[in-house]
N, C-alpha and C. Protein backbone atom coordinates (compact mmCIF):
# COMPACT_ATOMS: atom_id res chain seq x y z
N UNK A 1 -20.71 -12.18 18.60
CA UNK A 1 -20.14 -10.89 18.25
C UNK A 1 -18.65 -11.03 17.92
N UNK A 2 -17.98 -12.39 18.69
CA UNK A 2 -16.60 -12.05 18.47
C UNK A 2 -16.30 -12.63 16.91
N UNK A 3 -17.12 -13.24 16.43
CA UNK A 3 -16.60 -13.73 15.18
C UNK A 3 -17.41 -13.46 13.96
N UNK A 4 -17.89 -12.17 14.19
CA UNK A 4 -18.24 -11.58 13.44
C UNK A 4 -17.64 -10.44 13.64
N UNK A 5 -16.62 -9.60 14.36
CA UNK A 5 -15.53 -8.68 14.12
C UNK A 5 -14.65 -9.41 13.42
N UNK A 6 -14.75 -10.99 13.90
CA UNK A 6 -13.22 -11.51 13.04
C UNK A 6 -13.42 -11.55 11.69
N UNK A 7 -14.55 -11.66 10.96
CA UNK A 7 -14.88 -12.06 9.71
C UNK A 7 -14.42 -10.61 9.37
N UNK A 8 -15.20 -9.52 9.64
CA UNK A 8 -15.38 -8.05 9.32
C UNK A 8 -13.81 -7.47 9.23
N UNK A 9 -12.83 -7.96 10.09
CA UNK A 9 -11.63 -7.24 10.11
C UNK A 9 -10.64 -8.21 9.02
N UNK A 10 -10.94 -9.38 8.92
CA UNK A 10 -10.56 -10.30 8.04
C UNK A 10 -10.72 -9.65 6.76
N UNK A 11 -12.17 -9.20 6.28
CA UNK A 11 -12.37 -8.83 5.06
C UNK A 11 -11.55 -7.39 4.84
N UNK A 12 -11.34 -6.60 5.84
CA UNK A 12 -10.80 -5.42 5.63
C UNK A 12 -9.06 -5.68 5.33
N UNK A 13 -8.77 -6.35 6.14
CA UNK A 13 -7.16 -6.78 6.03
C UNK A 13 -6.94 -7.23 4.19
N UNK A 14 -8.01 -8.10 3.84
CA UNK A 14 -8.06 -8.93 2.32
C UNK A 14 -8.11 -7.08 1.66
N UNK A 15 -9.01 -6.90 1.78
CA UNK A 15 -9.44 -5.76 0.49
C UNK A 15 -8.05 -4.98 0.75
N UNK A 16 -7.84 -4.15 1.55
CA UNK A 16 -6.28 -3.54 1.75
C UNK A 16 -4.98 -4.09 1.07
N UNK A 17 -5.19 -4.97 1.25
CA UNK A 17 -4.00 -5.88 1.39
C UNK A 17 -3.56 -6.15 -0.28
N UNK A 18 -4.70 -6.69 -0.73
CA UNK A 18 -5.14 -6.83 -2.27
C UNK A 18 -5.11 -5.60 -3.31
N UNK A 19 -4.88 -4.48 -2.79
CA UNK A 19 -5.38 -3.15 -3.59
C UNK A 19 -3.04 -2.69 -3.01
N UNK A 20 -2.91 -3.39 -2.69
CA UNK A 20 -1.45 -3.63 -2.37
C UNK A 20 -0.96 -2.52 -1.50
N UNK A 21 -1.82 -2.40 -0.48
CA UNK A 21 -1.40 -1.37 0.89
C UNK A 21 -1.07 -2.60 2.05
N UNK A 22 -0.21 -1.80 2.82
CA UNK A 22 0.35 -2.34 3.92
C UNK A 22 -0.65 -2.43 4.79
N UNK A 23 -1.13 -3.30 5.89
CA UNK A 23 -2.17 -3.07 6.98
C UNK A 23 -1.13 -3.41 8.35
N UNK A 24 -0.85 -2.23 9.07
CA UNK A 24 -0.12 -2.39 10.42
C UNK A 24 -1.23 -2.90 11.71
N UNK A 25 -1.03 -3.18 11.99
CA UNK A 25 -2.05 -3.45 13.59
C UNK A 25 -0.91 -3.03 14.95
N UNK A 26 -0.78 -2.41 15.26
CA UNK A 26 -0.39 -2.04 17.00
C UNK A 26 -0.33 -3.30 17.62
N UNK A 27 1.22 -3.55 17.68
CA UNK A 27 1.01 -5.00 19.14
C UNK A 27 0.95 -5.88 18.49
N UNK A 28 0.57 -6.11 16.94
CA UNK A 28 0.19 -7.68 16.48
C UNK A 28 1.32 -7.51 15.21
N UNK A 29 1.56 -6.56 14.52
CA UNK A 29 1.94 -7.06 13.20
C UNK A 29 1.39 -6.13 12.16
N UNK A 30 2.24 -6.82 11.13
CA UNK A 30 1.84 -6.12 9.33
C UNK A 30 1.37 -7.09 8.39
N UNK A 31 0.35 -7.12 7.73
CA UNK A 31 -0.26 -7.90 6.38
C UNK A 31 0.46 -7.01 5.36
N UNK A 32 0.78 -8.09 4.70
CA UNK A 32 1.62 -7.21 3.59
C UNK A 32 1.42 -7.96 1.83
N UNK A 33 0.93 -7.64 0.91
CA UNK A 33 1.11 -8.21 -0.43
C UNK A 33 2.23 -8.50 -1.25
N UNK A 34 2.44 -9.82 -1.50
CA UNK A 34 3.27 -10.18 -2.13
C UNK A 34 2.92 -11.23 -3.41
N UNK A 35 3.86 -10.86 -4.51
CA UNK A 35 3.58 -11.47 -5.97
C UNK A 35 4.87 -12.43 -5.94
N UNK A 36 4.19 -13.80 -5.88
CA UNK A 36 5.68 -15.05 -6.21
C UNK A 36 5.63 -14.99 -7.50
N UNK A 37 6.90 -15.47 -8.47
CA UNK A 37 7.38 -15.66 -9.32
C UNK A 37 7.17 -17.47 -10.03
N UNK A 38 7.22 -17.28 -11.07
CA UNK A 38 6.54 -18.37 -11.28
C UNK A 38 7.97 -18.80 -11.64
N UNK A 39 8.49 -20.63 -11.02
CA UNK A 39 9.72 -21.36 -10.54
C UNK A 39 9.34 -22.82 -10.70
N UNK A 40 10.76 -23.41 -11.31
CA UNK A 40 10.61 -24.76 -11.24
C UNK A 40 10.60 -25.61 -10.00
N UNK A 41 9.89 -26.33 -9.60
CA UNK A 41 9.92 -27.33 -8.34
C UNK A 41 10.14 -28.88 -8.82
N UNK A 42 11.83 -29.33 -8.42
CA UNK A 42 12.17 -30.89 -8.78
C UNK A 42 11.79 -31.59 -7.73
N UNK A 43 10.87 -32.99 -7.40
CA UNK A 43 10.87 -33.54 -6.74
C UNK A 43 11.58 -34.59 -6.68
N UNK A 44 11.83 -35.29 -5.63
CA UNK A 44 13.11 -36.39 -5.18
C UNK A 44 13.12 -37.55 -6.43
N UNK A 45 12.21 -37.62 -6.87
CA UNK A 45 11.53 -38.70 -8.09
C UNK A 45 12.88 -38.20 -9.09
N UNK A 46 13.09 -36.69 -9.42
CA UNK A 46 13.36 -36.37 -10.49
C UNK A 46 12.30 -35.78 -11.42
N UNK A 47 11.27 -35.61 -11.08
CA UNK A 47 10.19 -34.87 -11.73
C UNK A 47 10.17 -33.55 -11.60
N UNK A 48 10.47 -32.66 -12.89
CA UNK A 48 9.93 -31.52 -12.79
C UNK A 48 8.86 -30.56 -13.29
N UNK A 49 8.63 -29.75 -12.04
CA UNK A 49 7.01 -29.25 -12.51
C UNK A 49 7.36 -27.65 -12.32
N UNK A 50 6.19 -26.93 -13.15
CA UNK A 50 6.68 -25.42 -13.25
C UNK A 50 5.23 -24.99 -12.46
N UNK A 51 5.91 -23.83 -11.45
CA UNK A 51 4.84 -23.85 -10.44
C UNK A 51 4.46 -22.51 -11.25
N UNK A 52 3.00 -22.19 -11.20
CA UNK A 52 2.45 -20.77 -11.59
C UNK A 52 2.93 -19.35 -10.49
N UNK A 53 2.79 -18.72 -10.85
CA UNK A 53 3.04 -16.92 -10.15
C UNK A 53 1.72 -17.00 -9.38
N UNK A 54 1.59 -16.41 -8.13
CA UNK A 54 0.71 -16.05 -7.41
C UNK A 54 1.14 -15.19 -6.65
N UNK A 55 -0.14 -14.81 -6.27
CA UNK A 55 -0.18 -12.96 -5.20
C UNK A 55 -0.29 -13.86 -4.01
N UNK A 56 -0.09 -13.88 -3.08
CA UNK A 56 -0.13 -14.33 -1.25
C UNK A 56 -0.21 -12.76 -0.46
N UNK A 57 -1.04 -13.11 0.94
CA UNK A 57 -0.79 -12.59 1.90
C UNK A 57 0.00 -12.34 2.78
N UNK A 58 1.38 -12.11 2.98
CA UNK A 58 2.24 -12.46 4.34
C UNK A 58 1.82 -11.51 5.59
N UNK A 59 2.05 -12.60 6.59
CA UNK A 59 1.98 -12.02 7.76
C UNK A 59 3.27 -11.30 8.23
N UNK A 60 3.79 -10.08 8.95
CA UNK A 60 5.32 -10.38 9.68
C UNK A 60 5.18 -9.72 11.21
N UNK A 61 5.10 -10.63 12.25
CA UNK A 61 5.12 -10.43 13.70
C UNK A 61 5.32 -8.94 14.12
N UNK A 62 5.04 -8.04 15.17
CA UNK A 62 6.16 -7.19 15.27
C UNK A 62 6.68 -7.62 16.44
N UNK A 63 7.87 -6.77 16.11
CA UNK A 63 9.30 -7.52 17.14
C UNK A 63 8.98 -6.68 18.55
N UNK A 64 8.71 -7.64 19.91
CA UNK A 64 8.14 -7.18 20.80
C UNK A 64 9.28 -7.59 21.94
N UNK A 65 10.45 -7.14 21.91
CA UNK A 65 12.02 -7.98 22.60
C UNK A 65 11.76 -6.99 24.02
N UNK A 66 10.62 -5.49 24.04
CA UNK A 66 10.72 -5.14 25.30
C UNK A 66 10.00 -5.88 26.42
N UNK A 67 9.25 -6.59 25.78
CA UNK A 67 8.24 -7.69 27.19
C UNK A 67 8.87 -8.42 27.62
């Protein structure tokens, strides 16, 4: 049962998240959508490569400094 709430709340966090709403959780945090910019990356070689734009998930803690 427990990892099949996790799958189920997993998929709800994705679809939310993706349709570019905030998902808060009480006590745990915010899923939040974000679009990177597509940027050059030089490696130590001297090689440079152009990274593509992508959408990501971020997580951000909430700040819990009263416990």
């Amino acid at each position: 049962m427990y990892n099949e709430f996790i799958k189920a709340f997993s998929e709800v966090v994705r679809e939310e998240v993706m349709r570019k709403n905030e998902v808060q959780v009480d006590g745990i945090g915010s899923f939040q959508f974000k679009h990177r910019k597509q940027f050059q990356k030089q490696y130590d070689n001297g090689r440079v490569v152009m990274m593509p734009p992508k959408d990501t998930i971020t997580f951000e803690p909430e700040n819990n400094q009263g416990i």
